[in-house]
Protein backbone atom coordinates (compact mmCIF):
# COMPACT_ATOMS: atom_id res chain seq x y z
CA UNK A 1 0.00 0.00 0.00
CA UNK A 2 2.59 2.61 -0.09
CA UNK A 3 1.70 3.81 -3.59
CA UNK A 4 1.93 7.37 -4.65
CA UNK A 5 -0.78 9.41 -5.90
CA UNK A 6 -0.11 11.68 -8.42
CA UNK A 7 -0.47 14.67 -6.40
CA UNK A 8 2.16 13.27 -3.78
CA UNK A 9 4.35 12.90 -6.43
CA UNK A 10 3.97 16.58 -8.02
CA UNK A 11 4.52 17.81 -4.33
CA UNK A 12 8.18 15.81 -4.28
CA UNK A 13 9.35 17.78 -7.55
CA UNK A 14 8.45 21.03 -6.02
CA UNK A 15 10.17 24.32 -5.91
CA UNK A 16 8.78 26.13 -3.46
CA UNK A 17 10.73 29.30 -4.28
CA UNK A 18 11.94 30.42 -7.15
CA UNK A 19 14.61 33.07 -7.41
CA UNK A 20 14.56 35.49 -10.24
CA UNK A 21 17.12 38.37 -9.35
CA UNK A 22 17.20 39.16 -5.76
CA UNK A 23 13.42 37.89 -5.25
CA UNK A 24 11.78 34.84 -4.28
CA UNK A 25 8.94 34.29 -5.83
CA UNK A 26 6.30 31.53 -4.69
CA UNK A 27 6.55 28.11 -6.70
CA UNK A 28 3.49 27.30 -5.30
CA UNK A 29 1.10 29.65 -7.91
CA UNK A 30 0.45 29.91 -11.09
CA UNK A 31 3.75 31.38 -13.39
CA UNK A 32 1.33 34.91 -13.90
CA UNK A 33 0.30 35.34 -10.13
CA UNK A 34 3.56 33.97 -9.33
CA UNK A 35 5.46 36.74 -11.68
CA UNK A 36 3.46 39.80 -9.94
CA UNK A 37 5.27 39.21 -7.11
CA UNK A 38 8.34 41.25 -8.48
CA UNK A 39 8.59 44.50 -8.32
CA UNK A 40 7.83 45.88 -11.90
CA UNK A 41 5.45 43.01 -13.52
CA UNK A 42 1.70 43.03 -13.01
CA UNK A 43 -0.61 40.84 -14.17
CA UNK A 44 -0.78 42.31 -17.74
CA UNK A 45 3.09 42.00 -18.47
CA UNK A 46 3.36 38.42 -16.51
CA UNK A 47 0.74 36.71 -19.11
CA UNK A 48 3.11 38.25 -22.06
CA UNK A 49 6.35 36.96 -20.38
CA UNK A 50 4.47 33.70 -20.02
CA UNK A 51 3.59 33.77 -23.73
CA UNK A 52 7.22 35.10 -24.49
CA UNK A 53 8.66 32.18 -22.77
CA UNK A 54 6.42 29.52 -23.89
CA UNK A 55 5.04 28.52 -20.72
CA UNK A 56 1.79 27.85 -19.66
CA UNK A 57 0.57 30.80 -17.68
CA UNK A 58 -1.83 28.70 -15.14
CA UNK A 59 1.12 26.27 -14.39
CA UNK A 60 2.35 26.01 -11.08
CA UNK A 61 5.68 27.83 -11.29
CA UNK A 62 7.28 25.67 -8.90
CA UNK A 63 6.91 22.39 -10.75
CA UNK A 64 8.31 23.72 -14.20
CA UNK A 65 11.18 21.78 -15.02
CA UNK A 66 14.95 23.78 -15.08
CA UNK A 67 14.80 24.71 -18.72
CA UNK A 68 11.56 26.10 -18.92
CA UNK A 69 11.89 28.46 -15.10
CA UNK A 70 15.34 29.71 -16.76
CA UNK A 71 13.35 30.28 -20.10
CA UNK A 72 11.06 32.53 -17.75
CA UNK A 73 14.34 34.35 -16.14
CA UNK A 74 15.81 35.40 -19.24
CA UNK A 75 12.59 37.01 -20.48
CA UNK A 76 12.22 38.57 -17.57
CA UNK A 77 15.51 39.87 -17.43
CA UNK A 78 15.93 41.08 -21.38
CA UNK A 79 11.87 43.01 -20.75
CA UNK A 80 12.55 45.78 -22.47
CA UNK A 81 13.40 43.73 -25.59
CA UNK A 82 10.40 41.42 -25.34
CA UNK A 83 7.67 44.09 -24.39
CA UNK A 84 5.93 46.89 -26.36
CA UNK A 85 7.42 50.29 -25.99
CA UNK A 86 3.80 51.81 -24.42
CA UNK A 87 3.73 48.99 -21.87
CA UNK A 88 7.94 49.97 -20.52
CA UNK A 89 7.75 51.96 -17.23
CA UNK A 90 10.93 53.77 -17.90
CA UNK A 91 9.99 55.50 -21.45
CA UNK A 92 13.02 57.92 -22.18
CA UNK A 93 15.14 57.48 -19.10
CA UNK A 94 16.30 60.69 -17.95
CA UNK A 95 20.12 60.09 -18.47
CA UNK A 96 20.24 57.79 -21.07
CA UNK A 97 16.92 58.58 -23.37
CA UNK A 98 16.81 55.14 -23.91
CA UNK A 99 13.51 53.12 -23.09
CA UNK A 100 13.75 50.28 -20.91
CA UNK A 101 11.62 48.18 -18.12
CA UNK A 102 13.11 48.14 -14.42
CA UNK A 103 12.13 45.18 -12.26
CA UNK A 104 13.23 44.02 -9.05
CA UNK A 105 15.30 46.12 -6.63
CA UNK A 106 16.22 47.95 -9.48
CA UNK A 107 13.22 49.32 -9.71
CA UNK A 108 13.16 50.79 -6.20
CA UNK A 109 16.62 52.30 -6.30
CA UNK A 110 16.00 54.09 -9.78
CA UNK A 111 12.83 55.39 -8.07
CA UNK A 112 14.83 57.25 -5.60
CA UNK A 113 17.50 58.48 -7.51
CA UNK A 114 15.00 60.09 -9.39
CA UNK A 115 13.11 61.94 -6.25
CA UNK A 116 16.72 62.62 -4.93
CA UNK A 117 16.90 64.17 -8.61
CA UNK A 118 13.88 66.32 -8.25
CA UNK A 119 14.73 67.53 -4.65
CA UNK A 120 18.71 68.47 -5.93
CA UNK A 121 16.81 70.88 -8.62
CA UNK A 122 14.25 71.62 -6.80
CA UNK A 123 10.98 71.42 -8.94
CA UNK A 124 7.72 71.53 -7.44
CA UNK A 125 7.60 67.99 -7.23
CA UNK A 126 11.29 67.99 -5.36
CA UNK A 127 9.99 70.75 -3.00
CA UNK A 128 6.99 69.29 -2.06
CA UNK A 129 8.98 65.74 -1.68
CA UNK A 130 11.38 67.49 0.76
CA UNK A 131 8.64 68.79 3.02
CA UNK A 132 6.64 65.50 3.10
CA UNK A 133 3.30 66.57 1.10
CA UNK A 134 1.42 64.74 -1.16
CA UNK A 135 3.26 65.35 -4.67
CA UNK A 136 0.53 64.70 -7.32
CA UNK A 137 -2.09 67.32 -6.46
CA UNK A 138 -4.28 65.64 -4.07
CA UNK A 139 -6.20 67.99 -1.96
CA UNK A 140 -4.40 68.67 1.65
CA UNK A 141 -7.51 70.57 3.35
CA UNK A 142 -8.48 67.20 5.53
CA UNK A 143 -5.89 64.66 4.29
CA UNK A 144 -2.42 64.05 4.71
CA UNK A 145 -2.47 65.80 7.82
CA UNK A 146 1.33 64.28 9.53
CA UNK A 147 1.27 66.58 13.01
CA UNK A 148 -0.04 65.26 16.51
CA UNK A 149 -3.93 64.27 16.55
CA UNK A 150 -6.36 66.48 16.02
CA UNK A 151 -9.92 66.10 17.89
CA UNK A 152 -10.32 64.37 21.03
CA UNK A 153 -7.72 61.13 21.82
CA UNK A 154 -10.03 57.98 23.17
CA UNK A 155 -7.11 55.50 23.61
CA UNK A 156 -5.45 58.17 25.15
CA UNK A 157 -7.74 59.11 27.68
CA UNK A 158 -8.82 55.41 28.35
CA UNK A 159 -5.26 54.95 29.52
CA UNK A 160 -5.55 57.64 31.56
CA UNK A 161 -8.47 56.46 33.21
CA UNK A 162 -6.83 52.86 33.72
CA UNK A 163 -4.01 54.26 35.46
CA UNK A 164 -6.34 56.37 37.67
CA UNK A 165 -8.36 53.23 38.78
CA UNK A 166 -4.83 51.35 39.40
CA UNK A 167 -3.76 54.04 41.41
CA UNK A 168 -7.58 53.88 43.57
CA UNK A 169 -6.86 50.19 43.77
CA UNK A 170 -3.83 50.55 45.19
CA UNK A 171 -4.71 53.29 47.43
CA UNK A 172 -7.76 51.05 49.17
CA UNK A 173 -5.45 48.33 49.36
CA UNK A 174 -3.64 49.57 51.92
C-alpha cells in the first residue's frame, strides 16, 4: 500500500521558491500570479512573459522543469526587448533617453534616484517631496495631515483612566 498518488508525487518535484534576481517568488502559484510578485510586472506584463517564454501561464511555477523556469528568467531579465514600448515603465530614461523596463530592486533604487533628482533641482515635485506633502495634487484641506492628533484622543484618555483606577486600587489596598 505505499503507492503514490499523483499529487504526492507533483509535491516531491516542487520548488517552493523560485529566485529570479534578488526575489523569491512563490513556486506554489500559477507562473502569472507567481510573476506579480516582483517588483515591476503586473498581471498584464506576466501573461506576455508567459507567452514570451512559452510557458503555460496557469502552471504552477514551482513544478516547471529547469529549462523552462530559466526560459522565464531570461525574459524577464531582457523586458525591455520582449515588451511593447507603451507597456515599458521607464519611457526615455532621464540620463540615457533610452527606453527600458526596471524590475526588481532595481526598480526601487532608480525610483529614488529620481526623487533625490527632483529635490537636488528643486521642482515643485522635489519641493513638495522634501517637506513630506502629497506630490501629485491631491487635496491637503483634511488629508495628509502628519502633526499630533487632532480632535479628542479615546485610547489616550482610556489609559488615563486605567491608570487612575490602578492608582484607587492601590490606594484602598492599603
Amino acid at each position: 500500500m505505499s503507492e503514490e498518488t499523483p499529487h504526492e508525487s507533483e509535491d516531491e518535484d516542487l520548488q517552493y521558491f523560485v529566485r529570479i534576481g534578488q526575489t523569491d517568488l512563490d513556486g506554489t502559484k500559477s507562473v502569472e500570479r507567481a510573476l506579480t510578485g516582483l517588483d515591476g510586472i503586473g498581471r498584464r506584463t506576466a501573461r506576455l512573459v508567459a507567452n514570451e517564454a512559452g510557458v503555460d501561464r496557469t502552471a504552477t511555477f514551482g513544478a516547471l522543469d529547469e529549462a523552462a523556469i530559466d526560459e522565464v528568467v531570461g525574459v524577464v531579465e531582457s523586458l525591455d526587448e520582449q515588451i511593447p514600448d507603451w507597456l515599458t515603465n521607464r519611457p526615455g530614461d532621464f540620463y540615457t533617453g533610452e527606453t527600458e523596463h526596471v524590475v526588481g530592486n532595481d526598480l526601487g533604487l532608480t525610483r529614488q534616484q529620481d526623487i533625490n533628482r527632483m529635490k537636488m533641482i528643486d521642482s515643485y515635485k522635489g519641493a513638495r517631496h522634501k517637506r513630506g506633502q502629497k506630490v501629485r495634487g491631491q487635496r491637503t484641506k483634511s488629508t495628509g495631515r502628519t502633526e499630533g492628533t487632532i480632535g479628542v484622543n479615546v485610547e489616550e484618555i482610556r489609559e488615563e483612566q486605567a491608570e487612575e483606577a490602578a492608582a484607587a486600587e492601590e490606594e484602598g489596598d492599603e
